[in-house]
Protein backbone atom coordinates (compact mmCIF):
# COMPACT_ATOMS: atom_id res chain seq x y z
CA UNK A 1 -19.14 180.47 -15.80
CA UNK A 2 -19.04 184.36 -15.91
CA UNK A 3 -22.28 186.17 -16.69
CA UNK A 4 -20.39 188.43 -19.31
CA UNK A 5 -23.91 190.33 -19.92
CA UNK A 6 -24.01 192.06 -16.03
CA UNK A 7 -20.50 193.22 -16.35
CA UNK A 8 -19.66 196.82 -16.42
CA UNK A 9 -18.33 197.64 -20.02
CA UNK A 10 -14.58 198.64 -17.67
CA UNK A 11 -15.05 194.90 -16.40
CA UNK A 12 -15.44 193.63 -20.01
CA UNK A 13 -12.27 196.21 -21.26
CA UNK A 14 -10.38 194.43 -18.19
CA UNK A 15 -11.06 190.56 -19.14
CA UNK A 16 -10.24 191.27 -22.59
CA UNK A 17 -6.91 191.98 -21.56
CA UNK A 18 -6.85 189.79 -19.32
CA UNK A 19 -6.81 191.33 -16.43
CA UNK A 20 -7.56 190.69 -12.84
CA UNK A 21 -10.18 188.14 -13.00
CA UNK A 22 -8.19 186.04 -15.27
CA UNK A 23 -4.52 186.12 -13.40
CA UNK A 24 -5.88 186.16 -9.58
CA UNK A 25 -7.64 182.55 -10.87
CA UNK A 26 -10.25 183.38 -8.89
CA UNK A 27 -13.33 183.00 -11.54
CA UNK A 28 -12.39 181.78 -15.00
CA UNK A 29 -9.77 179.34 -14.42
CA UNK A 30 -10.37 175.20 -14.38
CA UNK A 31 -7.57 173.09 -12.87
CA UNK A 32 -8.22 169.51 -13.98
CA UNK A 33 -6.47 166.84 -11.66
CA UNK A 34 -6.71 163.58 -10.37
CA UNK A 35 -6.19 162.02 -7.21
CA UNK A 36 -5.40 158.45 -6.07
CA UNK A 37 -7.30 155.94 -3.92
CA UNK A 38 -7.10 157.87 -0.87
CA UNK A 39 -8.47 161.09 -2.61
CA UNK A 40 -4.69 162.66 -2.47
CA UNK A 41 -4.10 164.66 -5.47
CA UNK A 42 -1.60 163.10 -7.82
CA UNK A 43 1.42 164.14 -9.50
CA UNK A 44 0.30 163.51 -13.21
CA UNK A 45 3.57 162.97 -16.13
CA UNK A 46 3.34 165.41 -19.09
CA UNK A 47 6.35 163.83 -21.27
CA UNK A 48 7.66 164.52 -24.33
CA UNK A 49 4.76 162.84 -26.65
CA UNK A 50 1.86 164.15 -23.91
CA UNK A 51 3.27 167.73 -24.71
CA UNK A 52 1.66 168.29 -28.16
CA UNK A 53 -2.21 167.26 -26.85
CA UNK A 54 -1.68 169.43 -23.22
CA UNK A 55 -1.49 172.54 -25.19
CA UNK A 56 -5.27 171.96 -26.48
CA UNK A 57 -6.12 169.22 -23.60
CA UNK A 58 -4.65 170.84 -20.67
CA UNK A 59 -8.49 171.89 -19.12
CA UNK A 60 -9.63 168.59 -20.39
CA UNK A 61 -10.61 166.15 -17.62
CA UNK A 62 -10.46 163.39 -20.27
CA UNK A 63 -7.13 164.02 -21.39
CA UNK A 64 -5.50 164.74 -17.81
CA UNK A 65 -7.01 161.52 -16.48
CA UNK A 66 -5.22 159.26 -19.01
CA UNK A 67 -1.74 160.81 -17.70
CA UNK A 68 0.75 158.37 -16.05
CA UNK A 69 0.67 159.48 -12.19
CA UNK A 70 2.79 159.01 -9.42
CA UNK A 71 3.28 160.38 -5.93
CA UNK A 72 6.34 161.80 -3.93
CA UNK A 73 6.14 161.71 -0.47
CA UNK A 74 7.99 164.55 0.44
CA UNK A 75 6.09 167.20 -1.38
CA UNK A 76 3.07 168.68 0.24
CA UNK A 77 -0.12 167.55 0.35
CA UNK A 78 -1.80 170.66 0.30
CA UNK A 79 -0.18 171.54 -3.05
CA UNK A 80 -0.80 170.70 -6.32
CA UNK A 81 2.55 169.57 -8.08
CA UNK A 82 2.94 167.71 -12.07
CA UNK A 83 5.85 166.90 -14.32
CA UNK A 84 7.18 168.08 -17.16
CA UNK A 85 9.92 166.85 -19.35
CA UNK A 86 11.78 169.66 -20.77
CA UNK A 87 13.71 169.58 -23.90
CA UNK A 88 16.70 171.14 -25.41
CA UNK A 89 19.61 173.08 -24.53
CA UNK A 90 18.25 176.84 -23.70
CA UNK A 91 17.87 175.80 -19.21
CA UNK A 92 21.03 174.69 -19.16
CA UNK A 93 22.91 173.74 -17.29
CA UNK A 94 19.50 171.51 -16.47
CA UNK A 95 19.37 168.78 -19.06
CA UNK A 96 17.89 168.30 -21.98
CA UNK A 97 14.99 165.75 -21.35
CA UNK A 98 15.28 166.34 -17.92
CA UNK A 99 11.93 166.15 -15.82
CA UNK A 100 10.79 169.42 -13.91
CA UNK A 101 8.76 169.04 -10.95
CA UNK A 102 6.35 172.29 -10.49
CA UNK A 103 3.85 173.51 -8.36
CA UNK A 104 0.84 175.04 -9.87
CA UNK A 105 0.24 178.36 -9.38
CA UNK A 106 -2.89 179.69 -9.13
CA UNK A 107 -2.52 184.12 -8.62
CA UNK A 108 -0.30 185.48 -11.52
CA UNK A 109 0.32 188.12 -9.45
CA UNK A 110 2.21 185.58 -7.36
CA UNK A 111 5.00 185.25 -9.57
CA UNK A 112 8.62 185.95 -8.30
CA UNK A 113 10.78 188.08 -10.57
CA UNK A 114 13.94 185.65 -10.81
CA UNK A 115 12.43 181.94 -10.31
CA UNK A 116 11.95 179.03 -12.95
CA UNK A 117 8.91 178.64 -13.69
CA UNK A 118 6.60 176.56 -16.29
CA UNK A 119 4.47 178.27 -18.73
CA UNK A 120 2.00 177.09 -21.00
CA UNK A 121 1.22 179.27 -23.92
CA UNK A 122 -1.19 178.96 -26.58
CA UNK A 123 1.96 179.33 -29.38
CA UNK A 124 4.41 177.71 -27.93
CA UNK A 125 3.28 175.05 -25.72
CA UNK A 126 5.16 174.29 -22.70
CA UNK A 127 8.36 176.01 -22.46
CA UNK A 128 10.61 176.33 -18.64
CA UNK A 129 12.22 180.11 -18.16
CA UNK A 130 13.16 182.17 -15.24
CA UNK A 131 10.11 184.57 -15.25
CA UNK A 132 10.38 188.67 -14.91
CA UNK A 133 6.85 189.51 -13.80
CA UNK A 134 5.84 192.53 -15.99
CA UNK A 135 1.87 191.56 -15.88
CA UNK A 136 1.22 194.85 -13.33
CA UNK A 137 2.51 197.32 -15.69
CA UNK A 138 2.52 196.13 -18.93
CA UNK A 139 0.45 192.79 -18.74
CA UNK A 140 3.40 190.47 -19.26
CA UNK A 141 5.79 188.53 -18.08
CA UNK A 142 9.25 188.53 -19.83
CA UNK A 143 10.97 184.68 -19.94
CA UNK A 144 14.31 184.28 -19.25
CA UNK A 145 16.94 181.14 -20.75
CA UNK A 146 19.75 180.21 -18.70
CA UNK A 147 21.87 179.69 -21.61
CA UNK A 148 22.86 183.05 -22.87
CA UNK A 149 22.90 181.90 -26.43
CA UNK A 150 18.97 182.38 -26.17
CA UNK A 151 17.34 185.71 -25.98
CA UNK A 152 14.89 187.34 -23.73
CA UNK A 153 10.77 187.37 -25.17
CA UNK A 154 7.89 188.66 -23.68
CA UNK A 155 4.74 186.88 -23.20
CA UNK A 156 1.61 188.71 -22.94
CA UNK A 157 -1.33 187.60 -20.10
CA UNK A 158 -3.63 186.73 -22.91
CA UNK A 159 -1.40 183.92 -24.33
CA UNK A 160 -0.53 182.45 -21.20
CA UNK A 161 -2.78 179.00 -19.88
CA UNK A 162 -0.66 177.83 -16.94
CA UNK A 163 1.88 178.69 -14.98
CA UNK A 164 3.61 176.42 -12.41
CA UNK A 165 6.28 177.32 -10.44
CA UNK A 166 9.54 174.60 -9.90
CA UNK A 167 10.34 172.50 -7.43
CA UNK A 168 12.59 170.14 -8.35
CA UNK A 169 13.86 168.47 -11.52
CA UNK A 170 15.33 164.91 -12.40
CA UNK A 171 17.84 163.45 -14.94
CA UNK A 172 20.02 160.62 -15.85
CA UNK A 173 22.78 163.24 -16.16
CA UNK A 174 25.27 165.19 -13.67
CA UNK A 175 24.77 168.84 -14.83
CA UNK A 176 28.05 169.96 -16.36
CA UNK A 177 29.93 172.39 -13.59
CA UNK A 178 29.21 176.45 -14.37
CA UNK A 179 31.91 178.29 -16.34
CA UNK A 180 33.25 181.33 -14.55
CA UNK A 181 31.39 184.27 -15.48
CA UNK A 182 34.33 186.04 -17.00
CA UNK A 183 35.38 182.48 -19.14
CA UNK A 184 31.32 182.35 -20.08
CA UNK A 185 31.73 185.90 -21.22
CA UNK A 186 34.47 185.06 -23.00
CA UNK A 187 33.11 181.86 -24.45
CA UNK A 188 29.81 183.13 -25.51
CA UNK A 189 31.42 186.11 -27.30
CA UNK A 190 33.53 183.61 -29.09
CA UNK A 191 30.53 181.70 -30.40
CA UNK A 192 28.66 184.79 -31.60
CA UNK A 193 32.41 185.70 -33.56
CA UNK A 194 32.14 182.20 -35.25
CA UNK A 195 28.68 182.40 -36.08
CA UNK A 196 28.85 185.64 -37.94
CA UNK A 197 31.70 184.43 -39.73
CA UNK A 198 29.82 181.14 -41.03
CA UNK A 199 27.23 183.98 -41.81
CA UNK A 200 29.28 185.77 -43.70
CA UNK A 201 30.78 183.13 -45.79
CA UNK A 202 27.11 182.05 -46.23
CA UNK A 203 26.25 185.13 -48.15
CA UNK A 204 29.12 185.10 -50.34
């Protein structure tokens, strides 16, 4: 709904990075909801087979409306919360098809270095990571697994559609206790041995 033609040709330099505009949410971004009877906004279900369509459907009001919804009453009403169902093994110790309750967030800029977060990105879809909030300087944000068998990537500003910060998360299973650092140390270095082994005997 931006007039591109009475921008400055800086302005136009800055949205094509995607720049302020664009992460402060305060012109170009469309957050389609739904709300119940009363007009309270509902918490609307993104599982596992909705996850495919929100990546292309997640602006579309026709799409978000046929969503399974439900409310919580102890979240706030003055916040806008949905669910996601996560899958595999890289947030442990959260399970795998466990359900992530987040709270959208609207200013980029917002993010906390060193919270969960949900992001949607054009390549690959929804994925949860602890965020490092790069988008200042470099126009990023670098996502984080909590299994250290996965590495580190950056995300740049232009790939990113949503980002909603977590609340809470649900599952049918007790998360398995943490390791001591030094036995995870020791257990993850043991992996890596094993794998370049089976590597190894791989090539031969």
């Amino acid at each position: 709904k931006e007039d591109l033609s009475r921008l400055a040709e800086s302005e136009l330099s800055q949205l094509e990075r995607g720049y302020d505009v664009f992460i402060t949410g305060s012109k170009l971004r469309v957050l389609a909801t739904t709300v119940n009877a009363d007009n309270e906004e509902n918490v609307e279900l993104v599982n596992e087979k909705a996850k495919a369509g929100y990546r292309s459907g997640f602006a579309d009001p026709e799409f978000i409306r046929v969503l399974p919804v439900f409310q919580l009453p102890f979240l706030s009403k003055d916040r806008k919360y949905r669910a996601f169902q996560i899958n595999g093994d890289s947030m442990l110790p959260v399970p795998d098809k466990s359900w992530v309750i987040a709270e959208f967030v609207q200013n980029w800029y917002t993010i906390r270095s060193g919270y969960h977060y949900i992001i949607l990105t054009m390549e690959d879809g929804i994925v949860f990571k602890l965020a490092e909030n790069k988008l200042k300087e470099e126009q990023k944000l670098t996502l984080v697994s909590l299994n250290p068998l996965y590495e580190p990537y950056d995300v740049h500003v232009k790939d990113i559609r949503e980002v909603w910060k977590f609340v809470h998360f649900v599952s049918s299973e007790i998360p398995e206790p943490n390791l001591p650092k030094d036995e995870l140390t020791k257990t993850v270095i043991s992996m890596k041995k094993e794998l370049k082994e089976i590597q190894m005997k791989m090539k031969l």
